[in-house]
Protein backbone atom coordinates (compact mmCIF):
# COMPACT_ATOMS: atom_id res chain seq x y z
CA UNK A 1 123.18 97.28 130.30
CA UNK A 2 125.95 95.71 127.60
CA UNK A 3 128.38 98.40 126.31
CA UNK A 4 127.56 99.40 122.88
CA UNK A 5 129.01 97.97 120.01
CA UNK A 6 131.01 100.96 117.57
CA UNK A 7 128.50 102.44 115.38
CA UNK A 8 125.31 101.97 117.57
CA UNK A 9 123.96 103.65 120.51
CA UNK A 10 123.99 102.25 124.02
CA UNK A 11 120.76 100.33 122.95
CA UNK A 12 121.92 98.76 120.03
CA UNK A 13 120.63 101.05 117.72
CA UNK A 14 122.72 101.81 114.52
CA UNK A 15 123.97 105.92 115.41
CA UNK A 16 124.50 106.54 112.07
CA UNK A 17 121.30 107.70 110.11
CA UNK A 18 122.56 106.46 106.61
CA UNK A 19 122.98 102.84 108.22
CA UNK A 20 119.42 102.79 109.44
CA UNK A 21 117.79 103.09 105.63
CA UNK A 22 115.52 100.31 104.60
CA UNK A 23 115.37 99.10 108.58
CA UNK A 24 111.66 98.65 109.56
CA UNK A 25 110.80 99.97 113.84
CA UNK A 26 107.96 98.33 116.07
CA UNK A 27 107.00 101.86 117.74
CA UNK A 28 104.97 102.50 120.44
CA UNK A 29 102.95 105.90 121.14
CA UNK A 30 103.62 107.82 124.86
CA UNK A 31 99.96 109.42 123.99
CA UNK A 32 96.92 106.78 123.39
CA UNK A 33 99.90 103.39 123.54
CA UNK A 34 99.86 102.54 120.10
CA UNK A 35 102.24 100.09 118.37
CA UNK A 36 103.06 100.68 114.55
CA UNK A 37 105.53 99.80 112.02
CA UNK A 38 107.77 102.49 111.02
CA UNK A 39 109.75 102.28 108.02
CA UNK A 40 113.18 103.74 107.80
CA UNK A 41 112.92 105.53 111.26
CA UNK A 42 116.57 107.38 110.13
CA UNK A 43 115.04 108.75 107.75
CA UNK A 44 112.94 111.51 108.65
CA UNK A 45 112.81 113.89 111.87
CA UNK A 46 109.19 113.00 112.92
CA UNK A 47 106.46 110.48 112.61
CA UNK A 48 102.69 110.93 113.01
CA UNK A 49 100.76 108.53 115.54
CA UNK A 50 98.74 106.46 113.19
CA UNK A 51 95.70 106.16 116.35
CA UNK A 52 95.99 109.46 117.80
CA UNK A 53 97.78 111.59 115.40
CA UNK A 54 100.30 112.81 117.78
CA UNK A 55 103.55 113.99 115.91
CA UNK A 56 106.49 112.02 117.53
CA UNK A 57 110.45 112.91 117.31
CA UNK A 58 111.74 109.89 115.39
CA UNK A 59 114.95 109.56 117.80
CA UNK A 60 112.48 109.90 120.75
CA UNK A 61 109.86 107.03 120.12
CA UNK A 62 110.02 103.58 121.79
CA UNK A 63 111.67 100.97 119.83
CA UNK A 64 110.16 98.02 120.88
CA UNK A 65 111.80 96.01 117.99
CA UNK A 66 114.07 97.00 114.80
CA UNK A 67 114.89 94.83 111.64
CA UNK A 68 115.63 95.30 108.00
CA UNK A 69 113.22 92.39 107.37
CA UNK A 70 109.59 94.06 107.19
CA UNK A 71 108.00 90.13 107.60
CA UNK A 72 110.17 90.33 110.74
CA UNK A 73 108.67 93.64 111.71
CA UNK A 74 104.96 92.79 111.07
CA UNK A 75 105.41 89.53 113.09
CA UNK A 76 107.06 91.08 116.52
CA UNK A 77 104.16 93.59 115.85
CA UNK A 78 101.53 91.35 115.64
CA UNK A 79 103.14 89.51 119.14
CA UNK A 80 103.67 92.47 121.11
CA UNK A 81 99.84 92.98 120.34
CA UNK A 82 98.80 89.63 121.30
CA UNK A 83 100.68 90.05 124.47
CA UNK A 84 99.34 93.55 125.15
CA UNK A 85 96.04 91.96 124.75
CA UNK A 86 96.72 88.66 127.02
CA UNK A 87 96.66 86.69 123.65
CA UNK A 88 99.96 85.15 123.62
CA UNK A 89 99.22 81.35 123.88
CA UNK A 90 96.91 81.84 121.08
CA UNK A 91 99.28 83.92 119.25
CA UNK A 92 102.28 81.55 119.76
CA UNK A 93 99.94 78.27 118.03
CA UNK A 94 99.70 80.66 114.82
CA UNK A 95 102.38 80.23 111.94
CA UNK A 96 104.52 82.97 111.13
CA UNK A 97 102.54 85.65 109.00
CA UNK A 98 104.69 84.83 105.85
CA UNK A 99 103.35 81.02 106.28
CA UNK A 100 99.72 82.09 106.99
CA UNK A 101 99.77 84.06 103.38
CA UNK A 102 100.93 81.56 101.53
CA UNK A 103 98.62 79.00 103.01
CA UNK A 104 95.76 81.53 102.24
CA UNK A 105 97.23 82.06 98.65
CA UNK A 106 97.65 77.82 98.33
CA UNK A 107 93.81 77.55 99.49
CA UNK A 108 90.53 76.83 97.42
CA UNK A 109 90.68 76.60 93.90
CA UNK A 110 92.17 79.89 91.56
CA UNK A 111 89.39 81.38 89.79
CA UNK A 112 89.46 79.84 86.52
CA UNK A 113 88.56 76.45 88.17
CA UNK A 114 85.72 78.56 89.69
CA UNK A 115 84.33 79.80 86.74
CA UNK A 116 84.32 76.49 85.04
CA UNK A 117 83.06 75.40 87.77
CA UNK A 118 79.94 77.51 87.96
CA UNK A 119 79.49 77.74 84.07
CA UNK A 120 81.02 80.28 83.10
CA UNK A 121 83.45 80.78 80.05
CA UNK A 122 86.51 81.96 81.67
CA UNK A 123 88.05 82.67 78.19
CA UNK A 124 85.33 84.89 77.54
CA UNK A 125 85.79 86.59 81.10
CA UNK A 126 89.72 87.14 80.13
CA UNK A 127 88.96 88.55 76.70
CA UNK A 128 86.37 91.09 78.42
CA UNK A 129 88.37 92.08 81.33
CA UNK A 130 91.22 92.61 78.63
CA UNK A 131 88.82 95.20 76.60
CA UNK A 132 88.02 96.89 79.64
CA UNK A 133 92.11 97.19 80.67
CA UNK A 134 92.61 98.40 77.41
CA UNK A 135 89.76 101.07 77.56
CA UNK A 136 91.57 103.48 79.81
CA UNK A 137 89.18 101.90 82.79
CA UNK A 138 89.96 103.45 86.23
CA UNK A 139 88.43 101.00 88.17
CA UNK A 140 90.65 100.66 91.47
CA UNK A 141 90.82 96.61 93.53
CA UNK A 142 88.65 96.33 96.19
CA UNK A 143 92.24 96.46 98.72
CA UNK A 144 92.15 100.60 97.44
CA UNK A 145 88.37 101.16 97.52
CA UNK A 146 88.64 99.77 101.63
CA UNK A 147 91.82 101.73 102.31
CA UNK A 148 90.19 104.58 100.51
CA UNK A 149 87.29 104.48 102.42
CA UNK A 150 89.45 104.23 105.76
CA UNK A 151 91.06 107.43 105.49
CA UNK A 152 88.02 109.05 103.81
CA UNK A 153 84.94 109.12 106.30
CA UNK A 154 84.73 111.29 109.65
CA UNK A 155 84.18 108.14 111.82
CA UNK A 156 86.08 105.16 110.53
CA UNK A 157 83.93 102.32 112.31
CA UNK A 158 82.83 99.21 110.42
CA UNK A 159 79.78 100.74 110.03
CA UNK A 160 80.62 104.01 108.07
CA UNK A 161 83.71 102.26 106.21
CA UNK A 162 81.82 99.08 104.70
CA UNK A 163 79.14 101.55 103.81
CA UNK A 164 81.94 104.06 102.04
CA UNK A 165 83.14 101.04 100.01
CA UNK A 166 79.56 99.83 98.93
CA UNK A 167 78.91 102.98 97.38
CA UNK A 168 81.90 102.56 95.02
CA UNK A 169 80.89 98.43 94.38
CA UNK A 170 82.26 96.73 96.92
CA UNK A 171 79.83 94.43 98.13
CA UNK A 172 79.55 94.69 102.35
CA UNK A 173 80.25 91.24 103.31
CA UNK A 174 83.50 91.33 101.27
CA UNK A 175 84.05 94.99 102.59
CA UNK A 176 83.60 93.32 106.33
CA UNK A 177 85.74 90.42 105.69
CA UNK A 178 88.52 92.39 103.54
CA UNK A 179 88.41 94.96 106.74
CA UNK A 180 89.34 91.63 109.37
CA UNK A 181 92.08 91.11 107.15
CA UNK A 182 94.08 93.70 106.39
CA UNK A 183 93.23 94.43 110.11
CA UNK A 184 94.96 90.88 110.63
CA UNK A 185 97.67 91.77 108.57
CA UNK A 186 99.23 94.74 110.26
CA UNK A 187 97.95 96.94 107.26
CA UNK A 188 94.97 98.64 109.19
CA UNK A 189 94.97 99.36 112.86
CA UNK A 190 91.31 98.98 115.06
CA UNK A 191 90.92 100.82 118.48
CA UNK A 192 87.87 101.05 120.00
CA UNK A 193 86.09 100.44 117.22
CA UNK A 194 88.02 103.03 114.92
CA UNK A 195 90.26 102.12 112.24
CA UNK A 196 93.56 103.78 110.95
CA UNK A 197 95.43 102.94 107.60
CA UNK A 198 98.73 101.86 108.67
């Protein structure tokens, strides 16, 4: 093992709490083996398992990887994962996860050109979603609703979670497909067919 440099521990590690702030942790669980992102792991004493709910020491948890760049974080996530998993070929032919969002963001048409396209007045949709802004609406995105629902129901499966959402509008094929992509993202966590808001 390399000697350590001044300021970090004999695995590279900064020692000095105040040095760690803003640094983003890939951490694994000793418990059920779960891998999450942990921001600012100096900064507090403890962490909770996301999966399991196990409380962890903060000094005592697995690094597997530690950067100040959360993109960075998400992505050796995302590979340990696909390794864990025997994915890695199919992992490595992926873009980085900052390239994959912007390709989704730079795909189809924004949704003005839909509403033309499909007759409707997207002036008139502006001005009405403007009134109800300016109404004191409390309607929440569909993103909250899902997360929301994660955290809310007993059993977070598909099942119960797409169901959770419908009741408060959000339609169950978008629930489904919104679920396989934060999922994707590193935002929700699936294990045996549970899910955990990351």
């Amino acid at each position: 093992m390399a000697d350590a440099t001044p300021g970090s521990d004999a695995r590279g590690f900064k020692s000095d709490p105040a040095e760690r702030l803003g640094m983003y942790a890939v951490v694994g669980c000793n418990e059920c083996a779960a891998m999450w992102l942990l921001t600012d792991p100096g900064a507090s004493d403890s962490a909770n398992c996301p999966r399991c709910g196990k409380t962890h020491r903060t000094a005592k948890l697995k690094r597997f990887f530690e950067s100040d760049d959360r993109d960075a974080a998400r992505e050796a996530r995302a590979a340990l994962l696909a390794k864990k998993h025997g994915d890695s070929a199919a992992f490595a032919e992926i873009e980085h996860v900052s390239e994959l969002e912007r390709a989704v963001d730079d795909a189809g048409i924004d949704d003005r050109e839909y509403l033309e396209a499909s007759g409707i007045d997207a002036d008139a949709v502006s001005e009405a979603a403007a009134r109800a802004e300016g109404g004191g609406s409390t309607s929440r995105s569909r993103t909250e609703i899902l997360r929301d629902a994660v955290r809310a129901v007993d059993e977070p499966t598909e099942d119960a979670i797409v169901a959770h959402a419908s009741e408060r509008g959000v339609p169950a094929d978008a629930a489904r497909e919104l679920l396989t992509k934060l999922t994707r993202r590193g935002e929700l966590s699936e294990s045996g067919g549970r899910y955990r808001v990351l």
